[in-house]
N, C-alpha and C. Protein backbone atom coordinates (compact mmCIF):
# COMPACT_ATOMS: atom_id res chain seq x y z
N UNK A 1 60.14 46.27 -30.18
CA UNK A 1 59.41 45.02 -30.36
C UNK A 1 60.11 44.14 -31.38
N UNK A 2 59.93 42.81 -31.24
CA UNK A 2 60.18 41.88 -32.35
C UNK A 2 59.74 41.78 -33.44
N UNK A 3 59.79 41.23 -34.28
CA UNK A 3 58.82 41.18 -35.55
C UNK A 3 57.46 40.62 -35.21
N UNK A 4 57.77 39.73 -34.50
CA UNK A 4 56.10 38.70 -34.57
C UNK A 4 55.85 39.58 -33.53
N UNK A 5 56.47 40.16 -32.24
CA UNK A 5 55.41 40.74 -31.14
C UNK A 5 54.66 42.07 -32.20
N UNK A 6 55.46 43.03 -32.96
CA UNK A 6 54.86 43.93 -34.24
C UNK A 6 53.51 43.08 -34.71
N UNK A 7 54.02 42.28 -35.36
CA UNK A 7 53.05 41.66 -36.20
C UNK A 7 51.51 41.39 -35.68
N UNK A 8 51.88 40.67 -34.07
CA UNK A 8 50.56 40.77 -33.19
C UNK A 8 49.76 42.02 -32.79
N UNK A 9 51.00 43.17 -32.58
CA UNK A 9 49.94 43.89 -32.13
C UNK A 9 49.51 44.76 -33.75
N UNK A 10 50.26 44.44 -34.77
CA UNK A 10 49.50 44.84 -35.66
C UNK A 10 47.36 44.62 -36.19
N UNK A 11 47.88 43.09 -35.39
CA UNK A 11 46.38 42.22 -35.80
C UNK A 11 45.60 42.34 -34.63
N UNK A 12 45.98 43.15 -33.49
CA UNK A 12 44.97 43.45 -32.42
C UNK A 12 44.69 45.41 -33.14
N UNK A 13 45.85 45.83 -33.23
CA UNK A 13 45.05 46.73 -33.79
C UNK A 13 44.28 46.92 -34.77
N UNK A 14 44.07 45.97 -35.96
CA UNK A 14 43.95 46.72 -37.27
C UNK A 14 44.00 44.62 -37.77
N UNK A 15 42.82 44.02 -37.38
CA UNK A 15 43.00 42.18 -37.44
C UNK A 15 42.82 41.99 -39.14
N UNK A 16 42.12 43.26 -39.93
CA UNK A 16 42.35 42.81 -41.50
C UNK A 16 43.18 42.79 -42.34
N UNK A 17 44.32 43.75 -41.48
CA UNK A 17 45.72 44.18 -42.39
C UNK A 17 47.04 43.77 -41.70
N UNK A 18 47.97 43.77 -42.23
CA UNK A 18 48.85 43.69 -41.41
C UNK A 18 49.70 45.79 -41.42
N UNK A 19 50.31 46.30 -40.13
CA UNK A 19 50.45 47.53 -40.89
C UNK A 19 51.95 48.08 -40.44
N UNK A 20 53.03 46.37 -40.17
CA UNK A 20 54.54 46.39 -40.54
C UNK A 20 54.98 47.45 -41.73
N UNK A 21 54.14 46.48 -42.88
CA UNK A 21 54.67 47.16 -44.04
C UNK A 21 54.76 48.68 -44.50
N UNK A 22 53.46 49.00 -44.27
CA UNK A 22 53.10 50.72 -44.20
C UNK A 22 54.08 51.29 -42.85
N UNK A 23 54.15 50.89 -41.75
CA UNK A 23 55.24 51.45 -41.09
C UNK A 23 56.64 51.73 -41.84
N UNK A 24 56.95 50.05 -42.26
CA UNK A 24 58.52 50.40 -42.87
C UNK A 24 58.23 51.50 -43.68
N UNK A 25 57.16 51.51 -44.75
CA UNK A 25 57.29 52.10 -45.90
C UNK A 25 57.20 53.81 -45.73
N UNK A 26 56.73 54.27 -44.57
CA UNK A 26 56.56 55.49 -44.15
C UNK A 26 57.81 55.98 -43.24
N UNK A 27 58.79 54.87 -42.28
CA UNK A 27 59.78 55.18 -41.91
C UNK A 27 60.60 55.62 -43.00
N UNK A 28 60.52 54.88 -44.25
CA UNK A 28 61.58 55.41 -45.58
C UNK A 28 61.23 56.72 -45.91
N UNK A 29 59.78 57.29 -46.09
CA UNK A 29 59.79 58.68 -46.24
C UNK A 29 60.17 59.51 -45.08
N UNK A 30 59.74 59.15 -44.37
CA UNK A 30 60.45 60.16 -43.62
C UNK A 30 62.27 60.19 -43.46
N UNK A 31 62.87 58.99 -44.32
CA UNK A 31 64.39 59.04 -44.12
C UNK A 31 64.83 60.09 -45.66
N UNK A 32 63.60 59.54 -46.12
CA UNK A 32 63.93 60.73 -48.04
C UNK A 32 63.60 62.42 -47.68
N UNK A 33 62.64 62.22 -47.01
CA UNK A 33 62.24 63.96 -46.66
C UNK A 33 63.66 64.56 -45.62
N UNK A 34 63.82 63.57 -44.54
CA UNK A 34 65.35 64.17 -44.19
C UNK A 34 66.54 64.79 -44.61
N UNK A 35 66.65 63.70 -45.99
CA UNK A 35 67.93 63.93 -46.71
C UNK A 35 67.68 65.12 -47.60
N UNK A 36 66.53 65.01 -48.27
CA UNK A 36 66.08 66.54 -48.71
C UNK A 36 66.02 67.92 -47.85
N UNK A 37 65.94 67.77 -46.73
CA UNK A 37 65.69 69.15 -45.64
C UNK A 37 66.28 68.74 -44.22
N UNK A 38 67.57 68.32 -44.56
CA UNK A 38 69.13 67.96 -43.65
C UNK A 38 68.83 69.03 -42.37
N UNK A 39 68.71 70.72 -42.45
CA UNK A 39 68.50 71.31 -41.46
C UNK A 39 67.19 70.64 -40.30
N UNK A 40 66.54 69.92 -40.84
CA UNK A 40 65.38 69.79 -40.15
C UNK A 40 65.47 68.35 -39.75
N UNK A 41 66.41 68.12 -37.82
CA UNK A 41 66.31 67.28 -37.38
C UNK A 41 65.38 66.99 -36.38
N UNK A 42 65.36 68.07 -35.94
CA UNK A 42 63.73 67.83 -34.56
C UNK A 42 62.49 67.53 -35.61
N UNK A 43 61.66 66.46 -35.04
CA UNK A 43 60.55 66.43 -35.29
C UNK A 43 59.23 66.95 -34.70
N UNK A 44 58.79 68.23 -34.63
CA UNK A 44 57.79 68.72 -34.13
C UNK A 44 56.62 69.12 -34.89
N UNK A 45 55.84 70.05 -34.57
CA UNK A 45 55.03 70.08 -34.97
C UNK A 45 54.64 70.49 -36.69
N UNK A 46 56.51 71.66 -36.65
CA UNK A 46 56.21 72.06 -37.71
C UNK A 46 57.26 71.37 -38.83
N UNK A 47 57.70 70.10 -38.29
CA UNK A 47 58.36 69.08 -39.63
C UNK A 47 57.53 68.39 -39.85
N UNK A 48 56.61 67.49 -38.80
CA UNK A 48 55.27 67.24 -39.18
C UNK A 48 54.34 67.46 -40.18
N UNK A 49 54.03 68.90 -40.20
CA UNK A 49 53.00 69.51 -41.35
C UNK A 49 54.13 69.84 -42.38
N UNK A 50 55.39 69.68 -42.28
CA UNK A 50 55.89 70.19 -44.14
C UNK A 50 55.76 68.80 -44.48
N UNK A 51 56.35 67.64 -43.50
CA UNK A 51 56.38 66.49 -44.06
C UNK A 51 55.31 65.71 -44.38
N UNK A 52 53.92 66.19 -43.98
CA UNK A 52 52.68 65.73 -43.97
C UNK A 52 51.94 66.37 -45.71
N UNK A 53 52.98 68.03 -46.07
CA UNK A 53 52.91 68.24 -47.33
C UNK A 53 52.97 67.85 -48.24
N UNK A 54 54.73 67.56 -47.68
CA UNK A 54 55.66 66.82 -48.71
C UNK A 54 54.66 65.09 -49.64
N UNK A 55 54.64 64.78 -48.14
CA UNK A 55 54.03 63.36 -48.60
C UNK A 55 52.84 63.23 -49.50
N UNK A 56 51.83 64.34 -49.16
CA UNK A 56 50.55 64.38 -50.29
C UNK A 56 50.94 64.97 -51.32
N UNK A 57 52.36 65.80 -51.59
CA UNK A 57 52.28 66.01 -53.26
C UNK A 57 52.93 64.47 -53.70
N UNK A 58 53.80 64.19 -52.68
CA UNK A 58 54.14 62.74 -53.43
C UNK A 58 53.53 61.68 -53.73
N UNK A 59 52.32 61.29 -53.28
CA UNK A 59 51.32 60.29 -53.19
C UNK A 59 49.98 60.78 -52.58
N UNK A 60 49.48 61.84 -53.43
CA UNK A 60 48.01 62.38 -53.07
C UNK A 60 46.98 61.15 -52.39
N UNK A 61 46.99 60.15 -53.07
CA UNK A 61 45.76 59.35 -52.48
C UNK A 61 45.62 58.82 -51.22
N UNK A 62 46.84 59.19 -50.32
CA UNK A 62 46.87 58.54 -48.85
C UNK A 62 45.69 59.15 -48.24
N UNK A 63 45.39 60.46 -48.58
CA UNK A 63 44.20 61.07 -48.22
C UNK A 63 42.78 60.96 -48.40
N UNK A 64 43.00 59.77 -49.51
CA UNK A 64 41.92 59.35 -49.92
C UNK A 64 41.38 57.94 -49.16
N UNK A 65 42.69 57.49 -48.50
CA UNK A 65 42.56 56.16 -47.45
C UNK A 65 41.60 56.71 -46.69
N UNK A 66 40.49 55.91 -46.45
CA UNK A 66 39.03 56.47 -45.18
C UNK A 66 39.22 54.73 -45.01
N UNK A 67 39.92 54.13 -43.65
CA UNK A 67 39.12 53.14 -43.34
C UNK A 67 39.80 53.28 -41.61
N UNK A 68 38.77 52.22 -41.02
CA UNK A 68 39.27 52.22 -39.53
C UNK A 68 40.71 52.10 -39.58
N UNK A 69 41.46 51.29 -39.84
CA UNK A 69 42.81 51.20 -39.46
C UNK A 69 43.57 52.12 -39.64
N UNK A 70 43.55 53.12 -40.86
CA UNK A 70 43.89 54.45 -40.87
C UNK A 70 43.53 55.09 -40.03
N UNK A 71 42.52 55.52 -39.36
CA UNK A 71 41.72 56.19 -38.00
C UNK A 71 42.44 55.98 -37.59
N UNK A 72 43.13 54.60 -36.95
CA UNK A 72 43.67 54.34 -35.71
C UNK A 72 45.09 54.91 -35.69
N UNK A 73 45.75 54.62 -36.75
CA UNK A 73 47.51 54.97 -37.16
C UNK A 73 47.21 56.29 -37.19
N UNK A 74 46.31 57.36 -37.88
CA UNK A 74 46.44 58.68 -37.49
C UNK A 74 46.22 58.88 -36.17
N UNK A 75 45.84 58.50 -35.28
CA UNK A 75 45.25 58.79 -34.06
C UNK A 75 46.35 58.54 -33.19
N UNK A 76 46.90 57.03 -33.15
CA UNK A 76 48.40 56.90 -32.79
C UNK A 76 49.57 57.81 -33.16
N UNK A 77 49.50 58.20 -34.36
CA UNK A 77 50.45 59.32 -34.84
C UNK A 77 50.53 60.29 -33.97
N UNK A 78 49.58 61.05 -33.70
CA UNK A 78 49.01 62.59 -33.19
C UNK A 78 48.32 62.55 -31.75
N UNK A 79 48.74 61.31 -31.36
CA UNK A 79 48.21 61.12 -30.21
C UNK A 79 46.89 61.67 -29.46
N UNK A 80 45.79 61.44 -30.68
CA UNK A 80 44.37 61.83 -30.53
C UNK A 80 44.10 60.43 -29.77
């Protein structure tokens, strides 16, 4: 996608936030957790849950995010 087509379907999914930014900013962890654990290029289920570790010792409060638009990006994530 383009930026602005991103940007739109950011505001059909999620019309209070925009959620570009949290994408980029979560594509970067997952490029830092790489370089830390180089063996681990498939992404499955079980780079998922170390990297889903990794990320709450690094920034505990993502877990503390409770709002719809989070619902939705986890749900898109995990394809619930």
């Amino acid at each position: 996608m383009t930026v602005e087509q991103m940007r739109a379907y950011d505001r059909a999914l999620c019309p209070t936030a925009l959620l570009l930014p949290y994408g980029t900013w979560l594509s970067l962890k997952w490029y830092e957790w790489g370089k830390l654990n180089p063996a681990r290029t498939i992404r499955g289920a079980k780079e998922n849950a170390e990297f889903d570790r990794w990320l709450e010792e690094l920034v505990p409060s993502l877990n503390a995010i409770n709002c719809e638009c989070h619902a939705k990006l986890v749900s898109l994530r995990y394809n619930r």
